[in-house]
N, C-alpha and C. Protein backbone atom coordinates (compact mmCIF):
# COMPACT_ATOMS: atom_id res chain seq x y z
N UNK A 1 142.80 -72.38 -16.13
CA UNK A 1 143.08 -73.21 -17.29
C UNK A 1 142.60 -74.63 -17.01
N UNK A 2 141.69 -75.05 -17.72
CA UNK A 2 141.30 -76.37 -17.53
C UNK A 2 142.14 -77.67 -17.55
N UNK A 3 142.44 -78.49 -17.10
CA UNK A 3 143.08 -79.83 -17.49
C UNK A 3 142.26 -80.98 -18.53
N UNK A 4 141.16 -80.45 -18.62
CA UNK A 4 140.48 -81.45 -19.77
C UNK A 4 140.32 -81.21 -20.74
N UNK A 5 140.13 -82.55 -21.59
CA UNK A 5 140.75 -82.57 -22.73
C UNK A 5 139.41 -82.53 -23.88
N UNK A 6 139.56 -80.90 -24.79
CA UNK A 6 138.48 -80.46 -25.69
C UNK A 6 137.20 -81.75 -25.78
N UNK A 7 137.86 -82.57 -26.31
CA UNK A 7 136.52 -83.57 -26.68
C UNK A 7 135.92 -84.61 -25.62
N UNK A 8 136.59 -84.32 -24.39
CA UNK A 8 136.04 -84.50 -23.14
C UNK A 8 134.72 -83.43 -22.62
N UNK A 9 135.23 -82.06 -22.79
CA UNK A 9 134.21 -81.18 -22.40
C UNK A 9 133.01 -81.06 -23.52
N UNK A 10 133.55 -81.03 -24.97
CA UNK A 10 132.75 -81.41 -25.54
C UNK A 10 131.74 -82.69 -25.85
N UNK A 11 131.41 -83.40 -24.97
CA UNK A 11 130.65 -84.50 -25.02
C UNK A 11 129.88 -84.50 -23.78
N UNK A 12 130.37 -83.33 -22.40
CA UNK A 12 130.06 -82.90 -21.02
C UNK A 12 128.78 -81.68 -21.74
N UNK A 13 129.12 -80.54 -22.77
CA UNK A 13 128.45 -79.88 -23.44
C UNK A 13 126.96 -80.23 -23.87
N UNK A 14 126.91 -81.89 -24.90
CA UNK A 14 126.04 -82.18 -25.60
C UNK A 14 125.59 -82.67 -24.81
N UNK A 15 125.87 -83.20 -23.35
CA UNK A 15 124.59 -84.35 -22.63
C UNK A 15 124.09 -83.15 -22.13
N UNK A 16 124.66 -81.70 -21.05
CA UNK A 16 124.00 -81.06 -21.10
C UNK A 16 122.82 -80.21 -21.65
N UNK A 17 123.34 -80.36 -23.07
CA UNK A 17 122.29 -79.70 -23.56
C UNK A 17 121.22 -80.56 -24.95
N UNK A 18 121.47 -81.29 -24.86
CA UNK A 18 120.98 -82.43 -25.80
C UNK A 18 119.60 -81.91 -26.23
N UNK A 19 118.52 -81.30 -25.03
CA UNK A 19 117.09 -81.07 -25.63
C UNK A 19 116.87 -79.75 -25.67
N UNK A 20 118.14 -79.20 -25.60
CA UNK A 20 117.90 -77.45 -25.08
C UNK A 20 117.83 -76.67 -26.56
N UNK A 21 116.84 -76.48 -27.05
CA UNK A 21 116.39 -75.20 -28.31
C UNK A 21 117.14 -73.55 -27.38
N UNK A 22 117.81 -73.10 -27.94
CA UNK A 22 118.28 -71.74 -27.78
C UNK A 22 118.98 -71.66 -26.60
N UNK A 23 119.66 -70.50 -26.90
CA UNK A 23 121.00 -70.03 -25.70
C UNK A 23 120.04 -70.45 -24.07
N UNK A 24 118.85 -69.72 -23.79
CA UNK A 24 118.45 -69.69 -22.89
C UNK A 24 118.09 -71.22 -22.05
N UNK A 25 117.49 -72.25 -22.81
CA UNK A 25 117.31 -73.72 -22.37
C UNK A 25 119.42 -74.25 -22.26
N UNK A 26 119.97 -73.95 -22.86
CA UNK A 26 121.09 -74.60 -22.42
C UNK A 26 121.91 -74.00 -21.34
N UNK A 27 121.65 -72.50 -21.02
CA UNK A 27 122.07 -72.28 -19.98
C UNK A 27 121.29 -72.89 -18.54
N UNK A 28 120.23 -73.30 -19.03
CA UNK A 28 119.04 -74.04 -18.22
C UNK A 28 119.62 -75.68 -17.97
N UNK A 29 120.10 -76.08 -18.70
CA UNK A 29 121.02 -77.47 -19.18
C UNK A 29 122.19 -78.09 -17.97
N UNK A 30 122.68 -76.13 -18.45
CA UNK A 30 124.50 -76.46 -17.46
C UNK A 30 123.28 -76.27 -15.76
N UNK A 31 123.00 -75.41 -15.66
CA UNK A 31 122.62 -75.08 -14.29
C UNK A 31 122.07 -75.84 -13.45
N UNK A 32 121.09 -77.17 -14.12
CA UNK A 32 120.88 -78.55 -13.60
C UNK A 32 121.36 -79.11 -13.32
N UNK A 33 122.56 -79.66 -14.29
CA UNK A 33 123.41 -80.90 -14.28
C UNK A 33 124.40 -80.30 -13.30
N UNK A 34 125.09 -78.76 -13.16
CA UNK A 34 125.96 -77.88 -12.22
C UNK A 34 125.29 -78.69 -10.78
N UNK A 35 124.17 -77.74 -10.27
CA UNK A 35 123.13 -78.00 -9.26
C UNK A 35 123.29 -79.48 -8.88
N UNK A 36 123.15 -80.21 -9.62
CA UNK A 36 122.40 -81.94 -9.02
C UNK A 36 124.25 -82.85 -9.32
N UNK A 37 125.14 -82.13 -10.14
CA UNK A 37 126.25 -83.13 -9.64
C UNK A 37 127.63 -82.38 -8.77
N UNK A 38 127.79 -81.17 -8.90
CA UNK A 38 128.68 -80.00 -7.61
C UNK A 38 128.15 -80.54 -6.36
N UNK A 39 129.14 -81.21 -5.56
CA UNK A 39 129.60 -81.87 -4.07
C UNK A 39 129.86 -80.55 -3.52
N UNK A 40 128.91 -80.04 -3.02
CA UNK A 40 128.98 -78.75 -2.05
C UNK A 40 128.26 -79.25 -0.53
N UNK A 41 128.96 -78.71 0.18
CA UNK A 41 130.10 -77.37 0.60
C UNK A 41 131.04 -77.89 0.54
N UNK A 42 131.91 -77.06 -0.63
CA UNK A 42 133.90 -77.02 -0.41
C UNK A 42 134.20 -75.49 -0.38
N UNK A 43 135.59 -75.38 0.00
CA UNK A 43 136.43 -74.29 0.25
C UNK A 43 136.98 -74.00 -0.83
N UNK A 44 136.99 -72.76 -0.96
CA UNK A 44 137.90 -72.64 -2.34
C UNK A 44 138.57 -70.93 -2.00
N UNK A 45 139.31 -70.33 -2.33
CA UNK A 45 139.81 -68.86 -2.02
C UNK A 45 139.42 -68.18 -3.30
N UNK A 46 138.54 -66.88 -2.72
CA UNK A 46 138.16 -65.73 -3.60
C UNK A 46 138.94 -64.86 -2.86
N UNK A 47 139.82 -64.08 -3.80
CA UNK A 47 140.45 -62.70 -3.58
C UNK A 47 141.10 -62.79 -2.27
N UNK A 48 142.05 -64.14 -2.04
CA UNK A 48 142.96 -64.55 -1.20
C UNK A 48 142.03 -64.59 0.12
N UNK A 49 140.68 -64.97 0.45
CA UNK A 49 139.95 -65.02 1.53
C UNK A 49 139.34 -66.75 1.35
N UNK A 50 139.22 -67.36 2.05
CA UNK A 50 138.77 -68.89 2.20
C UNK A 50 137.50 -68.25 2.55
N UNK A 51 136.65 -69.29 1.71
CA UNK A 51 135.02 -69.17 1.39
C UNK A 51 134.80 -70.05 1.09
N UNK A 52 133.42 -70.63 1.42
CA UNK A 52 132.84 -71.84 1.55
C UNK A 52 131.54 -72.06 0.48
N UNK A 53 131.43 -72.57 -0.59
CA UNK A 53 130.44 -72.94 -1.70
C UNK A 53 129.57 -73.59 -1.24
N UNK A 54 128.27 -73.19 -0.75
CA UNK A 54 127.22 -73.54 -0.59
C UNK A 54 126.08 -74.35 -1.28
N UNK A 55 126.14 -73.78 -2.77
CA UNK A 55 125.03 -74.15 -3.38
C UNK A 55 125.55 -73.40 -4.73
N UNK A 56 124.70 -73.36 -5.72
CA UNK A 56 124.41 -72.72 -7.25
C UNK A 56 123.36 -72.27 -7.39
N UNK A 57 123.14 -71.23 -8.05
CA UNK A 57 121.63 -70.25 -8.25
C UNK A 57 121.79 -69.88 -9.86
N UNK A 58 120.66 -69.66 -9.83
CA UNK A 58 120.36 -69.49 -11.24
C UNK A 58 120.77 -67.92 -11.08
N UNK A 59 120.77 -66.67 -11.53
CA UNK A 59 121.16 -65.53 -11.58
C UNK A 59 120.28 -64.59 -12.63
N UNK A 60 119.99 -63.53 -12.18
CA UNK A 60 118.43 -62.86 -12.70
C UNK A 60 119.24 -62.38 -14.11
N UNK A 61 120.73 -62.39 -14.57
CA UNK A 61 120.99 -62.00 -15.64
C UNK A 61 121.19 -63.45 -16.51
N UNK A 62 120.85 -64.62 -16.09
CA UNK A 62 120.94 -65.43 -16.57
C UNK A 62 122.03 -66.33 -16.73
N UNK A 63 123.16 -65.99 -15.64
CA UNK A 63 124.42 -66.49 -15.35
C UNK A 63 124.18 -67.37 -14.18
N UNK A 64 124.74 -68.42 -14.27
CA UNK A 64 124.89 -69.67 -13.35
C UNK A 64 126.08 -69.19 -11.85
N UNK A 65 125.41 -68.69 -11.01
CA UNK A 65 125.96 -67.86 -9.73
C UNK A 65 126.20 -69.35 -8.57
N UNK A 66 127.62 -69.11 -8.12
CA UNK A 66 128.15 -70.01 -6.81
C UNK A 66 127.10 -69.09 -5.48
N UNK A 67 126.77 -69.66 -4.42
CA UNK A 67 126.60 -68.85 -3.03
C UNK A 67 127.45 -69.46 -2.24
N UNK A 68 128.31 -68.40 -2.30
CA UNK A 68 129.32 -68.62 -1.24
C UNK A 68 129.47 -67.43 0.12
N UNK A 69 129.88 -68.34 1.22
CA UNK A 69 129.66 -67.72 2.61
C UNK A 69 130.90 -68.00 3.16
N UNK A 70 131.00 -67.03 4.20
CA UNK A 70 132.16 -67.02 5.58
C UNK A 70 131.59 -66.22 6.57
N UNK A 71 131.50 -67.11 7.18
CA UNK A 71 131.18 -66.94 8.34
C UNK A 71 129.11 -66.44 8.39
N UNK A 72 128.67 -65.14 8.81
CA UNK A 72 127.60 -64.57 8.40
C UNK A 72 127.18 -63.60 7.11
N UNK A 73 128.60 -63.68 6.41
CA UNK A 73 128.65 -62.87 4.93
C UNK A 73 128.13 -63.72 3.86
N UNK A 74 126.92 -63.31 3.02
CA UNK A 74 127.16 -64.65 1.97
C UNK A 74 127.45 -63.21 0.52
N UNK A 75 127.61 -64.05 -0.21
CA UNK A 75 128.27 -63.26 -1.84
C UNK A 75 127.73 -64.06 -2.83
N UNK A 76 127.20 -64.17 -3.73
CA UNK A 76 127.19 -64.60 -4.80
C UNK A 76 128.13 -64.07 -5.68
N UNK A 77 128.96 -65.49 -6.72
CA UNK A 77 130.09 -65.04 -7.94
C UNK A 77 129.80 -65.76 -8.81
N UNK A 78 130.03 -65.47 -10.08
CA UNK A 78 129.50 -65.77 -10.96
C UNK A 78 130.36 -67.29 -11.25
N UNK A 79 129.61 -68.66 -11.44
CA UNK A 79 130.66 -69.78 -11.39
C UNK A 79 131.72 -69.87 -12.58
N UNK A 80 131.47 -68.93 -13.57
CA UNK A 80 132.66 -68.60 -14.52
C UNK A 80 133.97 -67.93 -13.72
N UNK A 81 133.75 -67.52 -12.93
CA UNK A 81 134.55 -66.92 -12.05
C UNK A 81 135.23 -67.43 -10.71
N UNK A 82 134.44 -68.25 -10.71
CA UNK A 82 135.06 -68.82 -9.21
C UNK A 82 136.35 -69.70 -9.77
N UNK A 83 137.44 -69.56 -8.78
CA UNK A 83 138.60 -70.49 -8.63
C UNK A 83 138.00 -71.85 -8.43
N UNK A 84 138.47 -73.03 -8.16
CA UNK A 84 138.16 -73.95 -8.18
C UNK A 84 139.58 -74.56 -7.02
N UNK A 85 139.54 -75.26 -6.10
CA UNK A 85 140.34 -76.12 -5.20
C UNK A 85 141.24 -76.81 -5.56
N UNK A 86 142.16 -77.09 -5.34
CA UNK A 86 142.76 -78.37 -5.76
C UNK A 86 143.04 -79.66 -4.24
N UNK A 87 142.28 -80.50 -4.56
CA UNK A 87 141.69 -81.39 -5.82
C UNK A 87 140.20 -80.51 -6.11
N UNK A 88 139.84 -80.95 -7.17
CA UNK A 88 138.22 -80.15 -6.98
C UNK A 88 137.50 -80.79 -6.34
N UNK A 89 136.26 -80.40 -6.49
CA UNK A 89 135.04 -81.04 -5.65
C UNK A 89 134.41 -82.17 -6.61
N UNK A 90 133.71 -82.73 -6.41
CA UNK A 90 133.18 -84.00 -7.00
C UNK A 90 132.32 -82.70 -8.24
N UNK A 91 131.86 -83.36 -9.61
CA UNK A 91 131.07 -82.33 -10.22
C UNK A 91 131.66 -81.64 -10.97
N UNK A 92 132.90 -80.92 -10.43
CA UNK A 92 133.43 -79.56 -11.39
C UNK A 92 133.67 -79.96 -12.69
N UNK A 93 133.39 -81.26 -13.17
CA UNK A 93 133.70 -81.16 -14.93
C UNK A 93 132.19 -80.28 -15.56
N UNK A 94 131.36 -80.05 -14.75
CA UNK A 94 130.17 -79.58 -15.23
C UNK A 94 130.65 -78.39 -15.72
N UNK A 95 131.21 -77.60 -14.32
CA UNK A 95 131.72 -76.03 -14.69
C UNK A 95 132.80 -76.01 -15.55
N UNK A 96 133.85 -76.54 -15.46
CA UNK A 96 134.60 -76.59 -16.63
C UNK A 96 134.13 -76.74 -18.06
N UNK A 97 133.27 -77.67 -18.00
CA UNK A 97 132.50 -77.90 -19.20
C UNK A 97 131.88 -76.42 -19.90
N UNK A 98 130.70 -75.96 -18.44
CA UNK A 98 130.19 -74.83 -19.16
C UNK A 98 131.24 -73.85 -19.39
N UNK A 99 132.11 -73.49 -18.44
CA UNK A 99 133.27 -72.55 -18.97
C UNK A 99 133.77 -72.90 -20.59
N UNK A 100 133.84 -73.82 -21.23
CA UNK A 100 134.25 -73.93 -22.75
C UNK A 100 133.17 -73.48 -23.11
N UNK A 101 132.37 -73.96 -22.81
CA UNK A 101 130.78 -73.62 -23.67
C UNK A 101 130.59 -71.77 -23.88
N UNK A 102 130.79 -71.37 -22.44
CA UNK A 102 130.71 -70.25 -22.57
C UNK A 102 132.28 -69.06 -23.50
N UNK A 103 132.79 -69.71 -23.55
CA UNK A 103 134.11 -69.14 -24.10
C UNK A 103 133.76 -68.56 -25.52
């Protein structure tokens, strides 16, 4: 559940996607602004295991994917999916953002 407030994410939405024509350029939008402002590597717990967020990938189905690792395992999850830390990492209004977007 997000803590921000609708017309907060909505204004995180439009800078993202301000020049983006169709679904496909704005998922192109979040995955930049994700990429270049997400303060990675942080810790965050998937499926009660501590894992470490590496980076963001674009995803061959067109979903904005975390790479996350422990130890020599890496996983990609989809960043709609990933938990998030508390406090978060520098950035996460991006994902929050796209999480409304995508809703």
């Amino acid at each position: 559940m997000s803590t921000w407030d609708p017309a907060a994410l909505e204004a995180l939405i439009e800078e993202a996607t301000v020049d983006a024509y169709g679904e496909d350029e704005q998922l192109t939008g979040f995955f930049t602004v994700i990429g270049e402002s997400l303060a990675v590597p942080f810790t965050t717990t998937v499926l009660g295991v501590d894992v470490s967020v590496v980076g963001v990938d674009p995803a061959e189905d067109g979903r904005v994917v975390a790479r996350c690792a422990r130890g020599p395992v890496r996983q990609d999850i989809g960043i709609l999916d990933l938990p998030l830390p508390e406090p978060a990492p520098e950035g996460s209004q991006w994902i929050e953002a796209y999480r409304y977007w995508a809703r």
